[in-house]
N, C-alpha and C. Protein backbone atom coordinates (compact mmCIF):
# COMPACT_ATOMS: atom_id res chain seq x y z
N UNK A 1 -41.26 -21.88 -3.48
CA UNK A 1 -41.79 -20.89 -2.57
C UNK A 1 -40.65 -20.14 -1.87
N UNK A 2 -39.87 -20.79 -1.18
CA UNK A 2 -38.13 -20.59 -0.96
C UNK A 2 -37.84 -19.08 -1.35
N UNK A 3 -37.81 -19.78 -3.06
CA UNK A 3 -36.85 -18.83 -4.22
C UNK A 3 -37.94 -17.55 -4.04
N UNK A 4 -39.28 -17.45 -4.14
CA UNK A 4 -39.75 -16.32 -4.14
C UNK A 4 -39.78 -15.53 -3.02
N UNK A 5 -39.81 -15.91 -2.12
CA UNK A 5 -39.59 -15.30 -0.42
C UNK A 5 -38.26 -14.52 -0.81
N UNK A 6 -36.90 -15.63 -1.10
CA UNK A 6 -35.91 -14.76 -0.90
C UNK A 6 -35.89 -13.63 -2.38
N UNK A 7 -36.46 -13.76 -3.03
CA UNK A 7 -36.57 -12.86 -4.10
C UNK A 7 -37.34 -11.57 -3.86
N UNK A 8 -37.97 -11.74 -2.93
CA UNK A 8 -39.41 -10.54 -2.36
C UNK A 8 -37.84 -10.10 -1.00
N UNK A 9 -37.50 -10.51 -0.17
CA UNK A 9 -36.76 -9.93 1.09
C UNK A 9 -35.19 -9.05 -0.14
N UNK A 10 -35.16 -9.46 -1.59
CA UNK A 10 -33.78 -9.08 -2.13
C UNK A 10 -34.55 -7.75 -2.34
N UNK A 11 -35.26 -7.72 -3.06
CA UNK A 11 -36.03 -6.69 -3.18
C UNK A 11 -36.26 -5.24 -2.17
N UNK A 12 -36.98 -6.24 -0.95
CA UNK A 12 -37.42 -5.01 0.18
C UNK A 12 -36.23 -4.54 0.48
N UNK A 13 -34.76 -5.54 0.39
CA UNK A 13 -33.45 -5.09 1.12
C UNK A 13 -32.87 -4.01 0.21
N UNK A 14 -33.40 -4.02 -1.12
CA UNK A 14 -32.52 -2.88 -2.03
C UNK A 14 -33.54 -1.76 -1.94
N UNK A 15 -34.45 -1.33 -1.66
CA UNK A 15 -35.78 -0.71 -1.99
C UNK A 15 -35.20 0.22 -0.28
N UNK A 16 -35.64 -1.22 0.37
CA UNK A 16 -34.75 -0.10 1.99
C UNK A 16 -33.64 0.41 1.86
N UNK A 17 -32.47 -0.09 1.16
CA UNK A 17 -30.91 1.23 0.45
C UNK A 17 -31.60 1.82 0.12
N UNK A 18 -32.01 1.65 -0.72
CA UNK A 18 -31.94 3.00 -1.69
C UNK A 18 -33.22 4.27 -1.24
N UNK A 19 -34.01 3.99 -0.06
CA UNK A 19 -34.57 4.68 0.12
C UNK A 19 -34.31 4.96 1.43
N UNK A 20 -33.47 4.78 2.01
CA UNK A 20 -32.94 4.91 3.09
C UNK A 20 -31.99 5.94 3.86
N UNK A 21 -32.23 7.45 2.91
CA UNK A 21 -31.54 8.21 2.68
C UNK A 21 -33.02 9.62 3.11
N UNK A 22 -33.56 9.27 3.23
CA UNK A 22 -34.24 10.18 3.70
C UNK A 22 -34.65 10.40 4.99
N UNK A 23 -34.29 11.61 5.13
CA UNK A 23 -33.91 12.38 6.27
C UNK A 23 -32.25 12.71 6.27
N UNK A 24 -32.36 13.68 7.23
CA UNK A 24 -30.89 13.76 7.81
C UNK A 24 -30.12 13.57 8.90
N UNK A 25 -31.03 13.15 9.81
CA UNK A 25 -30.73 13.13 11.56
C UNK A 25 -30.79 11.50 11.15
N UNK A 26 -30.20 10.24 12.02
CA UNK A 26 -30.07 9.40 12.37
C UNK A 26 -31.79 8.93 12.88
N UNK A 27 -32.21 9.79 13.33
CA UNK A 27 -33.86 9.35 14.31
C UNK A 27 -34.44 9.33 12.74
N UNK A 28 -34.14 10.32 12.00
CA UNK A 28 -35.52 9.97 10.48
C UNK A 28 -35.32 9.38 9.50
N UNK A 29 -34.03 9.16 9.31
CA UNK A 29 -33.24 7.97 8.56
C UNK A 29 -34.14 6.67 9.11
N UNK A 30 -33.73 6.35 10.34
CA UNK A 30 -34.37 5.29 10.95
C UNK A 30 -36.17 4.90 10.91
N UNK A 31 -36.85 5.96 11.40
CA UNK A 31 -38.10 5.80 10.99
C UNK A 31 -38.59 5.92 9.77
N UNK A 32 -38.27 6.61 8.60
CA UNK A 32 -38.77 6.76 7.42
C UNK A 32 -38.50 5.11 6.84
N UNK A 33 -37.14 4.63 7.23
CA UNK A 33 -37.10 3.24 6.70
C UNK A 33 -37.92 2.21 7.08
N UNK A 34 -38.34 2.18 8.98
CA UNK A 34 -39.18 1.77 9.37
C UNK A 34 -40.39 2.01 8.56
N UNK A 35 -40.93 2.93 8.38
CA UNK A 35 -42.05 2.34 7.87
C UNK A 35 -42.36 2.32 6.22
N UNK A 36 -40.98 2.65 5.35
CA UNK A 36 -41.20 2.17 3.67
C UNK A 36 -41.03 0.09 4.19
N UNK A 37 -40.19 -0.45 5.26
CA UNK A 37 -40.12 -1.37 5.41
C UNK A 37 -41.27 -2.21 5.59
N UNK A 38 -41.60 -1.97 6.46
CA UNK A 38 -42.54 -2.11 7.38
C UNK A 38 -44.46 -2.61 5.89
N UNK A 39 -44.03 -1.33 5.13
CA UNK A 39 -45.33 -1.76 3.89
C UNK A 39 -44.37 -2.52 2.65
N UNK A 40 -43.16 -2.42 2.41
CA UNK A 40 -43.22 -3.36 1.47
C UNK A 40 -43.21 -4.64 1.84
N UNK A 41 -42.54 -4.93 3.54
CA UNK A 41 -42.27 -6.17 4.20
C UNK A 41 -44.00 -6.74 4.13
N UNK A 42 -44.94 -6.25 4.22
CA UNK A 42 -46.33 -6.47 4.39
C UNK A 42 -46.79 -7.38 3.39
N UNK A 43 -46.78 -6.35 1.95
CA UNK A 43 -46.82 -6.64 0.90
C UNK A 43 -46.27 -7.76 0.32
N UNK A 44 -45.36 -8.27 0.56
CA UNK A 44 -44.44 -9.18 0.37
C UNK A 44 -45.10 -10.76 1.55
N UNK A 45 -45.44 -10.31 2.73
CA UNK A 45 -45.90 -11.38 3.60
C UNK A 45 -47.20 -11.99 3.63
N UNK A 46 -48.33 -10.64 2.38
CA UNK A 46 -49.46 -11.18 2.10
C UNK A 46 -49.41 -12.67 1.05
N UNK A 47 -48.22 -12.39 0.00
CA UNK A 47 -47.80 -13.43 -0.74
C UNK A 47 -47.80 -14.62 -0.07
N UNK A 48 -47.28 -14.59 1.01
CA UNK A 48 -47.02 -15.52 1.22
C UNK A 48 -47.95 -16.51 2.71
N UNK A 49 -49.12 -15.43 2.93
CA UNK A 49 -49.73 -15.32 3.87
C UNK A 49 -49.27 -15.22 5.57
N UNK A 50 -48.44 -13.79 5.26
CA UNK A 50 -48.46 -13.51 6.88
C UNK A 50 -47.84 -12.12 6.69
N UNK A 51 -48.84 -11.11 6.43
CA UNK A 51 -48.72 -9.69 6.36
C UNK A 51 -48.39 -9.10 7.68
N UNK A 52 -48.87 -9.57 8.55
CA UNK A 52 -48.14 -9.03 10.26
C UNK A 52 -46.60 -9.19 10.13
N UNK A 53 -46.44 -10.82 10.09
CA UNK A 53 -44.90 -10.96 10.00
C UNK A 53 -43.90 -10.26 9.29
N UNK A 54 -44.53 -10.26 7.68
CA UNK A 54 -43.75 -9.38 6.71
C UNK A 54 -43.20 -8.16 7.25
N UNK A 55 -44.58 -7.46 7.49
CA UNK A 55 -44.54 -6.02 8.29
C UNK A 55 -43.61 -6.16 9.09
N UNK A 56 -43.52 -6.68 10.34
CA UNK A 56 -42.54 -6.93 11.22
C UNK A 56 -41.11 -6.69 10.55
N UNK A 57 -40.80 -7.93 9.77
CA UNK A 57 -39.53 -8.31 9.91
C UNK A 57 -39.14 -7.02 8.38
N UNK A 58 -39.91 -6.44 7.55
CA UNK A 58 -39.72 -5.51 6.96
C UNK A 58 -39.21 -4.14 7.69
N UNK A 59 -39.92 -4.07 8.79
CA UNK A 59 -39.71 -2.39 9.67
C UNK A 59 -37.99 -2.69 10.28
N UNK A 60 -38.03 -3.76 10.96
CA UNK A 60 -37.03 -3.77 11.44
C UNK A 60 -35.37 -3.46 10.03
N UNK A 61 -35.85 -4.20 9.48
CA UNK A 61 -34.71 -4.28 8.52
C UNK A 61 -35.09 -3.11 7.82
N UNK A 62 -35.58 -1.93 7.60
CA UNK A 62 -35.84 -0.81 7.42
C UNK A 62 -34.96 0.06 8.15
N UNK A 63 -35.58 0.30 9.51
CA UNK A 63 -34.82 0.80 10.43
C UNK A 63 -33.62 0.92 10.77
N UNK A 64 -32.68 -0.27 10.28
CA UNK A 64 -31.50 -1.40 10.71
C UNK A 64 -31.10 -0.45 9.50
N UNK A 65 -31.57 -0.11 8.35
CA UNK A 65 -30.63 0.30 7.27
C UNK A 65 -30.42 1.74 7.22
N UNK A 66 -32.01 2.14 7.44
CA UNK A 66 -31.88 3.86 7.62
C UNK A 66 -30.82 4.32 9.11
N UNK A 67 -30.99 3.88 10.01
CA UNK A 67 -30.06 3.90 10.93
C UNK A 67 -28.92 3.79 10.26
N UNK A 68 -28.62 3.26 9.89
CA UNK A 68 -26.71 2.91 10.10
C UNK A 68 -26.24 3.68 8.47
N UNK A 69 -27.12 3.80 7.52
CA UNK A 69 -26.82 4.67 6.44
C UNK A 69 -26.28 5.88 6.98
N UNK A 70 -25.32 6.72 5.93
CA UNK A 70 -25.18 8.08 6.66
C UNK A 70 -26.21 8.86 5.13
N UNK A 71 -26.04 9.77 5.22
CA UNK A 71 -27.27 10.84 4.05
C UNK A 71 -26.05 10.83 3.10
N UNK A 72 -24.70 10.83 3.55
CA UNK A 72 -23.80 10.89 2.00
C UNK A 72 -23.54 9.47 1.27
N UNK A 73 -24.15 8.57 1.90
CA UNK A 73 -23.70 6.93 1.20
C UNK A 73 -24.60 6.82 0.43
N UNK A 74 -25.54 7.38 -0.20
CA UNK A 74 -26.72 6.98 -0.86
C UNK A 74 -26.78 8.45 -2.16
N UNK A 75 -25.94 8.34 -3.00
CA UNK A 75 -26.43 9.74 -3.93
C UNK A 75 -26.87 9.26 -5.36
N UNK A 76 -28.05 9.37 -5.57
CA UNK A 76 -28.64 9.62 -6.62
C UNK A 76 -28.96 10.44 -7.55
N UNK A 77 -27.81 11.51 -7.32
CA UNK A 77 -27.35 12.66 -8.37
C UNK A 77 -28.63 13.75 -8.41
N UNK A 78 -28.47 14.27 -8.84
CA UNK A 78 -29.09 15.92 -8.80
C UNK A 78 -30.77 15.88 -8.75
N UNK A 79 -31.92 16.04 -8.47
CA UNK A 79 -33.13 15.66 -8.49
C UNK A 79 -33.44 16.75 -10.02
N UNK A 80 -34.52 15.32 -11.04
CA UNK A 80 -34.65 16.19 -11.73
C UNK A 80 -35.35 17.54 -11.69
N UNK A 81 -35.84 17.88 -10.39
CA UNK A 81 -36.86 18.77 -11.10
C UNK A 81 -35.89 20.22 -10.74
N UNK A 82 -34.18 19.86 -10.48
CA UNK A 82 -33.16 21.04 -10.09
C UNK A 82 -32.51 21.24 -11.35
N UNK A 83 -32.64 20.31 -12.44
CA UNK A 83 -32.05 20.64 -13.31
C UNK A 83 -32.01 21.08 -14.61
């Protein structure tokens, strides 16, 4: 049970990088992560039965990443629909 918890938080923690790039101000960096966190942390806490908690401890570590990301640490090269 352990191994899958920390396998579901490796997850939400790369899912919050890598999506953690949206916005450009520091305030929407932060909330947009808050709440992609916030539903995969959920998702992840129903598994294990405690979707409040998940949520919880998902937003925060959302937030924690979109915050402190800058918009140039995260490039995923040209969007296709520019090219």
């Amino acid at each position: 049970m352990m191994k899958r918890m920390g396998m579901g938080f490796a997850a939400l923690a790369v899912t919050a990088l890598v999506l953690s790039g949206c916005g450009n101000s520091v305030g929407d960096r932060g909330l947009s992560g808050a709440g992609i966190g916030a539903a995969g942390g959920a998702v992840i806490g129903a598994m294990v039965g405690a979707p409040l908690v998940g949520a919880a401890i998902g937003a925060a570590a959302g937030a924690t990443v979109g915050a402190v990301t800058s918009p140039s640490s995260v490039n995923l090269g040209k969007p296709i629909w520019r090219e």
